[in-house]
N, C-alpha and C. Protein backbone atom coordinates (compact mmCIF):
# COMPACT_ATOMS: atom_id res chain seq x y z
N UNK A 1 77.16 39.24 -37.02
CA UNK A 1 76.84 40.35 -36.14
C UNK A 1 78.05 40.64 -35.29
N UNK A 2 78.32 41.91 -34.99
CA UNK A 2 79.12 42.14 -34.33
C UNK A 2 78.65 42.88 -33.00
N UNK A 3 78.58 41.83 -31.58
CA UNK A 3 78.11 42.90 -31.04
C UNK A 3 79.21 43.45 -30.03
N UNK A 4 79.22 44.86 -29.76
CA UNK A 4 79.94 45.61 -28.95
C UNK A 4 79.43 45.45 -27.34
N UNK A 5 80.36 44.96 -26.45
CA UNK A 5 80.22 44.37 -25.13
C UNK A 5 81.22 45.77 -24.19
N UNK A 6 80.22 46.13 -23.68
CA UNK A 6 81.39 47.04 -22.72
C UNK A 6 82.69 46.47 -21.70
N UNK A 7 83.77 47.18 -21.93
CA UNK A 7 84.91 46.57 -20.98
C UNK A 7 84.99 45.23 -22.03
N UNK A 8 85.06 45.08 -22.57
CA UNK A 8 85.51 44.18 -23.67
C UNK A 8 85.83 44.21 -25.02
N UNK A 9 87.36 44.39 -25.17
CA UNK A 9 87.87 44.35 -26.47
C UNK A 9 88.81 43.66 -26.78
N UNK A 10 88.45 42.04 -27.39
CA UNK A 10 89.57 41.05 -27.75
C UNK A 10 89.63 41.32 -29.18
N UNK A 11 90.60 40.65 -29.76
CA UNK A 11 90.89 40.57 -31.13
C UNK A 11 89.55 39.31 -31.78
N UNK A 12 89.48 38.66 -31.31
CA UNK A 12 88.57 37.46 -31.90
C UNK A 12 87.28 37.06 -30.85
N UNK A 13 86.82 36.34 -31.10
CA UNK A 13 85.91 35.58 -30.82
C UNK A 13 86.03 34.75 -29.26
N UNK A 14 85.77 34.87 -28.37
CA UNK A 14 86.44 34.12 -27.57
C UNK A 14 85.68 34.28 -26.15
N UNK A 15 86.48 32.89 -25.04
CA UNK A 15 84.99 33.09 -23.82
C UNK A 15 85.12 34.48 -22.87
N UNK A 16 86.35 35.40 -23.49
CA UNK A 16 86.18 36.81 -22.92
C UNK A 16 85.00 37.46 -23.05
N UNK A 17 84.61 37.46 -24.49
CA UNK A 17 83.45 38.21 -25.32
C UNK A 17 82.30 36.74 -25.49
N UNK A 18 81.66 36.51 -24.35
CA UNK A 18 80.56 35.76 -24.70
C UNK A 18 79.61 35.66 -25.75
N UNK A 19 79.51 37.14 -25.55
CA UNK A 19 78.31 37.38 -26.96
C UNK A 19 78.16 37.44 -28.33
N UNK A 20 79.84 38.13 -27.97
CA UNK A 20 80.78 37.67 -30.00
C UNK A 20 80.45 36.04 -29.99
N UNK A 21 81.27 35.41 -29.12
CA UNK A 21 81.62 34.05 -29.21
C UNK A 21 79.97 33.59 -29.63
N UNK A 22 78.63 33.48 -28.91
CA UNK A 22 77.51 32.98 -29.18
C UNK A 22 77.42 33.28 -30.61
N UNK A 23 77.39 34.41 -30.70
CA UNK A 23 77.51 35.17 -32.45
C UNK A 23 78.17 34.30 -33.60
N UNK A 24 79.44 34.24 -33.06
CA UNK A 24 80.70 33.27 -34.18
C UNK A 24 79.82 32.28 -34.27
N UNK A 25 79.32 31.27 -33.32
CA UNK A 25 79.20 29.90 -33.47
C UNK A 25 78.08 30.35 -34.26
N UNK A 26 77.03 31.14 -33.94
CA UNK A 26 75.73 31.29 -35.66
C UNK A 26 76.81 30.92 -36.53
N UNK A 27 77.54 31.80 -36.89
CA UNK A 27 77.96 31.92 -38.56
C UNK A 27 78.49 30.10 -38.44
N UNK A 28 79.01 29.74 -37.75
CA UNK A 28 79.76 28.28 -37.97
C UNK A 28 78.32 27.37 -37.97
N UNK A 29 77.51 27.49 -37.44
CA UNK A 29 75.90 26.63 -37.85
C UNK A 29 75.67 26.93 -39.15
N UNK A 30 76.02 28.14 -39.64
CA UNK A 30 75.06 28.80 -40.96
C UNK A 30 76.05 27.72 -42.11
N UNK A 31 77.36 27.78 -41.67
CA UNK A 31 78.17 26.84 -42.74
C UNK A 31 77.95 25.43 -42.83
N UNK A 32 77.67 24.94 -41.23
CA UNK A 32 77.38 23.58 -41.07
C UNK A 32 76.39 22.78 -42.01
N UNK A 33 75.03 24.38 -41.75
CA UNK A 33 73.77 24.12 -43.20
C UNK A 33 73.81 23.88 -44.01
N UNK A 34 75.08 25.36 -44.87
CA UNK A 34 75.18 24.83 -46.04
C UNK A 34 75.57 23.84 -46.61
N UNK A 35 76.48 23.44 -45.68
CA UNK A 35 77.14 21.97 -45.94
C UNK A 35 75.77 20.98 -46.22
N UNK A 36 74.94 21.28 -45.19
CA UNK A 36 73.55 20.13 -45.47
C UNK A 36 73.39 19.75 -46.46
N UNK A 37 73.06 21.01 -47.22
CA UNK A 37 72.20 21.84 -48.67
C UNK A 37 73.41 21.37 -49.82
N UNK A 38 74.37 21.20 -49.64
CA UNK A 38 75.56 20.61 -50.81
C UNK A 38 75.35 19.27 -50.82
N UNK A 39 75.25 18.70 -49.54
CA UNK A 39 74.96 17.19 -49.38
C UNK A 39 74.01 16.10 -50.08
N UNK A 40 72.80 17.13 -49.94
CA UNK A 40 71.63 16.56 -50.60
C UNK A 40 72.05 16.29 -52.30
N UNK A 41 72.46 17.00 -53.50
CA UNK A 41 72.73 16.92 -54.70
C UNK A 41 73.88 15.89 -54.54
N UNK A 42 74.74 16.14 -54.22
CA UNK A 42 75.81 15.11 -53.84
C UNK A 42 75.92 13.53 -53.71
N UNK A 43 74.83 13.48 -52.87
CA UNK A 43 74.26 11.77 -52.51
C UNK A 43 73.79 11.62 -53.20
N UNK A 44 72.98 12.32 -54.41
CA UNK A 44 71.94 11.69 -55.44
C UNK A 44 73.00 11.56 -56.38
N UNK A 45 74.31 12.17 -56.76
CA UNK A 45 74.82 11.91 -57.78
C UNK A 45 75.79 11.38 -57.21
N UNK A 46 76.42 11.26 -56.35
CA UNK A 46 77.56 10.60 -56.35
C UNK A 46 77.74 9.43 -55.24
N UNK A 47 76.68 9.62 -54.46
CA UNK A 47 76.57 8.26 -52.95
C UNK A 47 77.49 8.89 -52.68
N UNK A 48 77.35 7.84 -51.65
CA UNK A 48 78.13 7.92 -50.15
C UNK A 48 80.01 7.80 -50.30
N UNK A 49 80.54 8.85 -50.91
CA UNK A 49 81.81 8.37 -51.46
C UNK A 49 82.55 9.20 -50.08
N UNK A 50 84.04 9.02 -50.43
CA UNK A 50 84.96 9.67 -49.41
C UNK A 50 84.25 11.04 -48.62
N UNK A 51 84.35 11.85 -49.63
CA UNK A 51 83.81 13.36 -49.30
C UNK A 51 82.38 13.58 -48.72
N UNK A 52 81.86 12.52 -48.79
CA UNK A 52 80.39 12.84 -48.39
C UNK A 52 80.36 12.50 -47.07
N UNK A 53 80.93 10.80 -46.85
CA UNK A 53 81.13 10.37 -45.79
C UNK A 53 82.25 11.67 -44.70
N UNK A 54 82.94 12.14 -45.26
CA UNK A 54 83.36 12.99 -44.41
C UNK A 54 82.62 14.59 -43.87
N UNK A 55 82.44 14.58 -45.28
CA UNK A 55 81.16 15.68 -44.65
C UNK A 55 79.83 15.74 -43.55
N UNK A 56 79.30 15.04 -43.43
CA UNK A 56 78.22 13.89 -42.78
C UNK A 56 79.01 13.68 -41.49
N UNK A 57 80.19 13.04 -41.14
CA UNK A 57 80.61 13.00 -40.12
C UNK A 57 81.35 14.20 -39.98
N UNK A 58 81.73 15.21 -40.35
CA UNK A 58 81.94 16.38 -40.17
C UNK A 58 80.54 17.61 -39.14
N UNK A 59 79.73 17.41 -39.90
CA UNK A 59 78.34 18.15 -39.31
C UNK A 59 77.72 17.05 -38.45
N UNK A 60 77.78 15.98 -38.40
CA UNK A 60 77.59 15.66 -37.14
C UNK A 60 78.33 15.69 -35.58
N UNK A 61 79.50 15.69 -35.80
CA UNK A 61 80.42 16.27 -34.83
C UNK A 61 79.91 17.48 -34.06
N UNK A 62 79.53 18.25 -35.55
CA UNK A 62 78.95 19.86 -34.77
C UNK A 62 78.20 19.92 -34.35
N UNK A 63 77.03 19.31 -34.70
CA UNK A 63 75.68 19.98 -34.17
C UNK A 63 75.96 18.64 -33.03
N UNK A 64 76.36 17.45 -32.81
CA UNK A 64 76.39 16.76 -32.00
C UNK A 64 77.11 17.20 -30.35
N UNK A 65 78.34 17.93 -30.86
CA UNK A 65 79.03 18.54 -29.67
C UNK A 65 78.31 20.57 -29.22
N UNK A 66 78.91 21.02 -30.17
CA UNK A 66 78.97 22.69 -30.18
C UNK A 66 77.68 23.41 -30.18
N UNK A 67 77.27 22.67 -31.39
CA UNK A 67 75.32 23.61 -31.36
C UNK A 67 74.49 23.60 -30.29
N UNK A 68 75.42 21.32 -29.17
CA UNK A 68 74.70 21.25 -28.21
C UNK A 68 75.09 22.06 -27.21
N UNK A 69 76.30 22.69 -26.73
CA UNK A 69 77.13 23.41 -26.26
C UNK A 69 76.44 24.80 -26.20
N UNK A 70 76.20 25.44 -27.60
CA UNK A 70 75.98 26.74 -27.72
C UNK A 70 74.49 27.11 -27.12
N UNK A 71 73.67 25.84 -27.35
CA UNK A 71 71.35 26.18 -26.64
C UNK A 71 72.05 26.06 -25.13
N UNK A 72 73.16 25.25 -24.52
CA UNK A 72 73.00 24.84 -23.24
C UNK A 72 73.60 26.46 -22.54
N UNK A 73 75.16 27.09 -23.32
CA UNK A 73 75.44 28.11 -22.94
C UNK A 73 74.24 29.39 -23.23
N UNK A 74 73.33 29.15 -23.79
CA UNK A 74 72.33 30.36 -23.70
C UNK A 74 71.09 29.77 -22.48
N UNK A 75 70.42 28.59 -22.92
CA UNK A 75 69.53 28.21 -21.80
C UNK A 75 69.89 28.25 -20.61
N UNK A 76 71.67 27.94 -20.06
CA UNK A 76 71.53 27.69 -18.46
C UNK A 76 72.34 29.31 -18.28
N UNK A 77 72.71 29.76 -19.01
CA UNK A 77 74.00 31.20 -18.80
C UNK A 77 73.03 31.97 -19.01
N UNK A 78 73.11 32.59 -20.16
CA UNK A 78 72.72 33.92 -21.01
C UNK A 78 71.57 34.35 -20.40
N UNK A 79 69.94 33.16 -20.65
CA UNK A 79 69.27 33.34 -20.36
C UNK A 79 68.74 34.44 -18.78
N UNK A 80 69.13 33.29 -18.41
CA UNK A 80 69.11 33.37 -16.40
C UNK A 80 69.48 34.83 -16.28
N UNK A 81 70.46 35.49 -16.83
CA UNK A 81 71.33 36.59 -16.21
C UNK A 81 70.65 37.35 -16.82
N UNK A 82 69.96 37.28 -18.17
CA UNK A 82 69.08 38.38 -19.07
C UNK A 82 67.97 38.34 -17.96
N UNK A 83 67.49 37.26 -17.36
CA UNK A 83 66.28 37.47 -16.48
C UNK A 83 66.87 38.14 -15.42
N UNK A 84 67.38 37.34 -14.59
CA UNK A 84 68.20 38.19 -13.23
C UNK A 84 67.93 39.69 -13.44
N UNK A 85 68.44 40.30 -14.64
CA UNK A 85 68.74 41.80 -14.77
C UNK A 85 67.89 42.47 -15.20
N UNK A 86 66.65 42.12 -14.97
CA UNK A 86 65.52 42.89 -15.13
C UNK A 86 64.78 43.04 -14.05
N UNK A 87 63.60 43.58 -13.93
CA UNK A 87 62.58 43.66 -13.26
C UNK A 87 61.56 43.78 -13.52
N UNK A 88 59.99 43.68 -12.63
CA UNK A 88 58.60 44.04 -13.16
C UNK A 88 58.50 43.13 -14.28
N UNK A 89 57.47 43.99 -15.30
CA UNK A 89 56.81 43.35 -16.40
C UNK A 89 57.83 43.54 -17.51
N UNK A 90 59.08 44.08 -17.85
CA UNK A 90 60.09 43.31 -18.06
C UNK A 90 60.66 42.24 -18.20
N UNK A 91 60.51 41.32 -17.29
CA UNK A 91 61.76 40.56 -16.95
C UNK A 91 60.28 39.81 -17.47
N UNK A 92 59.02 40.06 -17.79
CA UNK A 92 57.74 39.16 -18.09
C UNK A 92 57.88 38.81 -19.49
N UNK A 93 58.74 39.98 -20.11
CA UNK A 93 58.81 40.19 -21.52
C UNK A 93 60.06 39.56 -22.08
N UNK A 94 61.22 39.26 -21.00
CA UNK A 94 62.12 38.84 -21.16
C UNK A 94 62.29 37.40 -21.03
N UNK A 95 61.23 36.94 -20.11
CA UNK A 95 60.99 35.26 -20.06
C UNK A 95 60.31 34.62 -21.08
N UNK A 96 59.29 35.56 -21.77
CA UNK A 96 58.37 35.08 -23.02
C UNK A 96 59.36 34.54 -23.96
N UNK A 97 60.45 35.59 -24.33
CA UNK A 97 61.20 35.79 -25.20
C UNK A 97 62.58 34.35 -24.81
N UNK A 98 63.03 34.22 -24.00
CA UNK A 98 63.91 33.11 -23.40
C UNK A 98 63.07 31.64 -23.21
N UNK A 99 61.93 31.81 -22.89
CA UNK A 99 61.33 30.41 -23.43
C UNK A 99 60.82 29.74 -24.53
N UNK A 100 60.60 30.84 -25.22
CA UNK A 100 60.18 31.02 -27.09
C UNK A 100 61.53 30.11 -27.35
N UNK A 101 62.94 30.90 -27.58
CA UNK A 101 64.05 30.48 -27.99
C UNK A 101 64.72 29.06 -27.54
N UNK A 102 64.04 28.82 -25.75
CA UNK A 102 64.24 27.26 -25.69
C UNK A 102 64.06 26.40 -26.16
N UNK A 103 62.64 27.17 -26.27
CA UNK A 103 61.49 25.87 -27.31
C UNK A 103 61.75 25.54 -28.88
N UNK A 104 62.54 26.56 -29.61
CA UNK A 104 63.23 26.39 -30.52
C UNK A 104 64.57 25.54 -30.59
N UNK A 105 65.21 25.32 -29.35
CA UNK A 105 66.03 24.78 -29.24
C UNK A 105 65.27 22.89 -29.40
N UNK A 106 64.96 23.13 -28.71
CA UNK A 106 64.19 21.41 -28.66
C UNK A 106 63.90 21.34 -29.77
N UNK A 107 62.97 22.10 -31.02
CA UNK A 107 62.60 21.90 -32.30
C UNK A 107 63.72 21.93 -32.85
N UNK A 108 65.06 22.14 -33.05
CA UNK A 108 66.40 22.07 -34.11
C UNK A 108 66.35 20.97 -33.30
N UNK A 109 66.77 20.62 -32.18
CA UNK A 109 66.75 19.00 -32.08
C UNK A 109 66.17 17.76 -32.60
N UNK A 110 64.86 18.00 -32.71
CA UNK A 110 64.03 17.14 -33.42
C UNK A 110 64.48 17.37 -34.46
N UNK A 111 64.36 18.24 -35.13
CA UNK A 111 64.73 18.09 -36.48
C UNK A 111 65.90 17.71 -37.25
N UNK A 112 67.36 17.71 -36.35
CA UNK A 112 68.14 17.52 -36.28
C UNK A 112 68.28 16.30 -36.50
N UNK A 113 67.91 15.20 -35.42
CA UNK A 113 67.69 13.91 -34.97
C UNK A 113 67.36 13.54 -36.38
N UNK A 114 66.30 13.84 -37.03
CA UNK A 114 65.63 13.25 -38.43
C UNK A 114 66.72 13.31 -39.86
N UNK A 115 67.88 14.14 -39.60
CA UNK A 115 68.48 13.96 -40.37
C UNK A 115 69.97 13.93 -39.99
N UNK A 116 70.08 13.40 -38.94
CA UNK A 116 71.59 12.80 -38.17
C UNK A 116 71.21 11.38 -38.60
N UNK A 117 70.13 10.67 -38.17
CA UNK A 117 69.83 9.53 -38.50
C UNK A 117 70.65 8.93 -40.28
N UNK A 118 70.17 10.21 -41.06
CA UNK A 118 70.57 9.85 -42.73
C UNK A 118 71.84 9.69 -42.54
N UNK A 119 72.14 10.62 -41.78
CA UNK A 119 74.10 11.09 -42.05
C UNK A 119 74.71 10.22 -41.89
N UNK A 120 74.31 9.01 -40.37
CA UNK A 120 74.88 7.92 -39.83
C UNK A 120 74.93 7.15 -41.06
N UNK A 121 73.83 6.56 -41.91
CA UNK A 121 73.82 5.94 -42.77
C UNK A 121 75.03 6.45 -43.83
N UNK A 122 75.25 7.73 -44.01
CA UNK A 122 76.17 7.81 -44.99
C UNK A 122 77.60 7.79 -44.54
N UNK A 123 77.86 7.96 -43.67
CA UNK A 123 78.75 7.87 -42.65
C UNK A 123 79.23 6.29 -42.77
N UNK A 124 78.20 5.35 -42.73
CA UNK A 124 78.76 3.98 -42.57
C UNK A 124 78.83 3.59 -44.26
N UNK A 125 78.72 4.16 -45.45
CA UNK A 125 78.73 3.95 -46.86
C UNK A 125 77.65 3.65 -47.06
N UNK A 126 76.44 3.99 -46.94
CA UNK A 126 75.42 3.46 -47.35
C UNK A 126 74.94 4.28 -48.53
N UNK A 127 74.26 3.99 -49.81
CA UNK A 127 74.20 4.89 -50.21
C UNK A 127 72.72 5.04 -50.37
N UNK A 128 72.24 6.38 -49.39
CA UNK A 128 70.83 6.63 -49.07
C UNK A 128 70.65 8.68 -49.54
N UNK A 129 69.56 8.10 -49.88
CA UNK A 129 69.11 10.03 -50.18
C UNK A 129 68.77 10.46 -49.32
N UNK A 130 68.78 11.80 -49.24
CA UNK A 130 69.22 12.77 -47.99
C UNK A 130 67.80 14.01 -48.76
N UNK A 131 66.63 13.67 -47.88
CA UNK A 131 65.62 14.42 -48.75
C UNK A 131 66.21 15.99 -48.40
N UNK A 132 65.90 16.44 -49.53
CA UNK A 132 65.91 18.00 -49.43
C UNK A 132 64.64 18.65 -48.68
N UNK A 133 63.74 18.18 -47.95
CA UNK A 133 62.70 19.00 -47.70
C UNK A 133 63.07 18.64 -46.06
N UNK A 134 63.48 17.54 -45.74
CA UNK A 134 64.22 17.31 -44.58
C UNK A 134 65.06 18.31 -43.82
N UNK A 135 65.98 18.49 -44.58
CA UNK A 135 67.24 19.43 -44.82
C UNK A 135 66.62 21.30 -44.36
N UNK A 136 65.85 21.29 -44.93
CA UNK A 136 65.67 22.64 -45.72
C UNK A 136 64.31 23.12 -44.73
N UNK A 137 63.73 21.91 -43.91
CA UNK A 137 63.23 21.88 -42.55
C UNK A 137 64.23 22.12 -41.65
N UNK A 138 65.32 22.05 -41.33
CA UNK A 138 66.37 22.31 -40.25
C UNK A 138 67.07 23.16 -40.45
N UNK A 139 67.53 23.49 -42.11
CA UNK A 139 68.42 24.50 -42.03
C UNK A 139 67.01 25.95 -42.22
N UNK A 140 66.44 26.20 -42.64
CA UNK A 140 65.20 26.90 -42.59
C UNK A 140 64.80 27.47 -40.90
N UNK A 141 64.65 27.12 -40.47
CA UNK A 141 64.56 26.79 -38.72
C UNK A 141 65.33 27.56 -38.06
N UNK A 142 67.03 26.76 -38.65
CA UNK A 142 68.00 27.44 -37.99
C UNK A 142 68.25 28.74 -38.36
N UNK A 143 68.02 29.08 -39.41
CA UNK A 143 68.00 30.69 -40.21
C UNK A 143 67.21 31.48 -39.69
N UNK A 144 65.99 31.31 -39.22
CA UNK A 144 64.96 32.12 -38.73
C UNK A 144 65.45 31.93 -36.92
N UNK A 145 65.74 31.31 -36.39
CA UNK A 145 66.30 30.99 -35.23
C UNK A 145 67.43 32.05 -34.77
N UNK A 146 68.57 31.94 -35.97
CA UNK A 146 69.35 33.09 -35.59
C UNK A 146 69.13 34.24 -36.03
N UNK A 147 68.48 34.33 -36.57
CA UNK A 147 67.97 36.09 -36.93
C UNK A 147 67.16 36.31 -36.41
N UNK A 148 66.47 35.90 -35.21
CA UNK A 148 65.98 36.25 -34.05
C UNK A 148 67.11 36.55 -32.93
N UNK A 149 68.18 35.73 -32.60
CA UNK A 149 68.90 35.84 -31.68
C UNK A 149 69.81 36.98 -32.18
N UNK A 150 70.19 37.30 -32.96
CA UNK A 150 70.72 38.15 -33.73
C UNK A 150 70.45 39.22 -33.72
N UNK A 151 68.54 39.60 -33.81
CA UNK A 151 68.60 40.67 -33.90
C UNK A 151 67.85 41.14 -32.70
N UNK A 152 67.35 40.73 -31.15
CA UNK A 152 67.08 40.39 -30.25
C UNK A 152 67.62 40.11 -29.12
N UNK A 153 68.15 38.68 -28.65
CA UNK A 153 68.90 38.51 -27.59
C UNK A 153 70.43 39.16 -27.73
N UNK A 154 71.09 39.24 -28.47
CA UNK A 154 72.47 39.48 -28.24
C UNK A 154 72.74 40.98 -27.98
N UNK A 155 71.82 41.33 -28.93
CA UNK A 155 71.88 43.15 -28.59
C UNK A 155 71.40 43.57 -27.47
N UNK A 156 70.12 42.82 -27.20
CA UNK A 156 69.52 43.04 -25.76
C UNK A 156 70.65 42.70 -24.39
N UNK A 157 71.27 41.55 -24.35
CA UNK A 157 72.33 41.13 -23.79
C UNK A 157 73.56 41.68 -23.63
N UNK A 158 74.20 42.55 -24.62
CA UNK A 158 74.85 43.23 -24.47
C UNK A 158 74.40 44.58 -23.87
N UNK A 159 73.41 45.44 -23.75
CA UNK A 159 72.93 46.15 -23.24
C UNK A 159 72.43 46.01 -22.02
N UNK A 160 71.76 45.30 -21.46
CA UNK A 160 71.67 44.41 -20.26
C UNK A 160 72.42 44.09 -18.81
N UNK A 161 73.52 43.26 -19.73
CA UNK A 161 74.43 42.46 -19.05
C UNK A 161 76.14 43.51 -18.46
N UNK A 162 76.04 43.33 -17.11
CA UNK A 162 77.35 44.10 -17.00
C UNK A 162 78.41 43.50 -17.30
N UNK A 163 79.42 43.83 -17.17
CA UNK A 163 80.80 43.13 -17.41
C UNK A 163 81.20 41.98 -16.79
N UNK A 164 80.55 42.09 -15.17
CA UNK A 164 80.68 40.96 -14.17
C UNK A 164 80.23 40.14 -14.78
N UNK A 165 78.74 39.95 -15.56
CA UNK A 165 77.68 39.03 -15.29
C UNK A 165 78.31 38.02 -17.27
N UNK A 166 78.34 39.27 -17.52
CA UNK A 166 79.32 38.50 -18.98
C UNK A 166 80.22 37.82 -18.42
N UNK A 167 81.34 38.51 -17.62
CA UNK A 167 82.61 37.06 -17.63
C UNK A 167 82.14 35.73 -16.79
N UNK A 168 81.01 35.98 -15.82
CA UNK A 168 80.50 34.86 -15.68
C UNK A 168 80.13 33.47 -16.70
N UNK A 169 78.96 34.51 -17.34
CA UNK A 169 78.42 33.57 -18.53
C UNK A 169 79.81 32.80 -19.10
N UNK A 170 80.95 34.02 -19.56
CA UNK A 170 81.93 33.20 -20.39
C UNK A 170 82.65 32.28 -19.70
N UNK A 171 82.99 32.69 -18.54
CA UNK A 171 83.17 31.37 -17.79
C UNK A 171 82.37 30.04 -17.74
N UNK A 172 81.44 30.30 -17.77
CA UNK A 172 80.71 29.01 -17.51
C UNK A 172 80.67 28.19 -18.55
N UNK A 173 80.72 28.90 -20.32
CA UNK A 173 80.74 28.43 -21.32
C UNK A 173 82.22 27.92 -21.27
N UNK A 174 83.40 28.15 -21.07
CA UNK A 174 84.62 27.67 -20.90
C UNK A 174 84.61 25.77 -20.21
N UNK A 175 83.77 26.22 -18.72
CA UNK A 175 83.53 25.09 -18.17
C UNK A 175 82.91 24.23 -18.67
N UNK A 176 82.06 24.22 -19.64
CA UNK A 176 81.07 23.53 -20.18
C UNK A 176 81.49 22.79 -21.38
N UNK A 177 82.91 23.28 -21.66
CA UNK A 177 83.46 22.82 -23.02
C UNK A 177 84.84 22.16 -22.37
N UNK A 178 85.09 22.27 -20.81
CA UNK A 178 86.03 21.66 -20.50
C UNK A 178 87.49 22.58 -20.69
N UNK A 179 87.66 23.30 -20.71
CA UNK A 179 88.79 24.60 -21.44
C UNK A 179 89.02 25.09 -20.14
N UNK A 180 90.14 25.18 -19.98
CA UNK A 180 91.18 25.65 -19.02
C UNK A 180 91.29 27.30 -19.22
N UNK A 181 91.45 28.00 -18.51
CA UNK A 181 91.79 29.72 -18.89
C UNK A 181 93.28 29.38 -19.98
N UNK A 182 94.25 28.48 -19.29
CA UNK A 182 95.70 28.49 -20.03
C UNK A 182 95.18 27.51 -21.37
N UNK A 183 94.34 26.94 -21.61
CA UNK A 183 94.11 26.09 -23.08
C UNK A 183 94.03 27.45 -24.37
């Protein structure tokens, strides 16, 4: 998705353009998945070899650091300021909608958890199967997850949100990842 942010035009992805940036990191979850979904055939035929073990500790890195990064920059940022900027039975419609998506956040966690657990195992050479219905529970989830935010919060957010209240958010996502303006 590309969304268009007023008073904002970078070349890439970045904590200028909050809402691109929330955007990018979907597509980098959507790869993380597929990676899941390669994993599963993989371990049944080949165990826990170099590539797997790196893969496995590859997507755990992510969803361990960034995915946690990306629910916290929408739950404590995005959210708040989408509420802030409403009013009335609005902002009623806008909280339904921001606590729906929390609560999704906690469910990719759980589900997450159930198959970080496998990864560790493959991670240390073990050679364990990686159910596909597991998998396909989280990456499933996460697909319907962002094509809600996708086609919902970000557009709404960009429409919404002034320029002030964006470089806030992106600020705060900067802080939250530890990133300097000069990094």
């Amino acid at each position: 998705m590309t969304v268009d942010v007023p008073g904002h035009s970078a070349p890439a992805a970045g904590f200028e353009v909050p809402l691109a940036m929330l955007s990018a990191c979907h597509s980098r979850i959507e790869r993380q998945c597929s990676t899941l979904r390669r994993l599963v055939p993989h371990l049944t035929t080949r165990g826990a070899d170099a590539e797997a073990r790196t893969a496995a500790a590859n997507v755990m890195r992510y969803f361990d650091t960034s995915a946690r990064h990306h629910h916290a920059d929408e739950e404590q940022d995005l959210f708040p300021a989408l509420i802030e900027s409403m009013a009335g039975s609005d902002a009623v419609c806008l909280r339904e909608l921001t606590e729906s998506l929390a609560a999704e956040h906690h469910e990719l966690e759980v589900r997450w958890q159930l198959v970080r657990a496998v990864l560790e195992r493959v991670v240390a050479g073990e050679r364990v199967s990686l159910e596909s219905e597991d998998v396909e529970a989280l990456v499933g989830f996460h697909e319907r997850h962002i094509e809600r935010e996708e086609r919902e919060l970000l557009p709404m957010a960009a429409r919404l949100l002034s320029d002030e209240e964006l470089d806030r958010v992106g600020r705060a996502m900067r802080e939250r990842r530890g990133v300097t303006e000069h990094d």
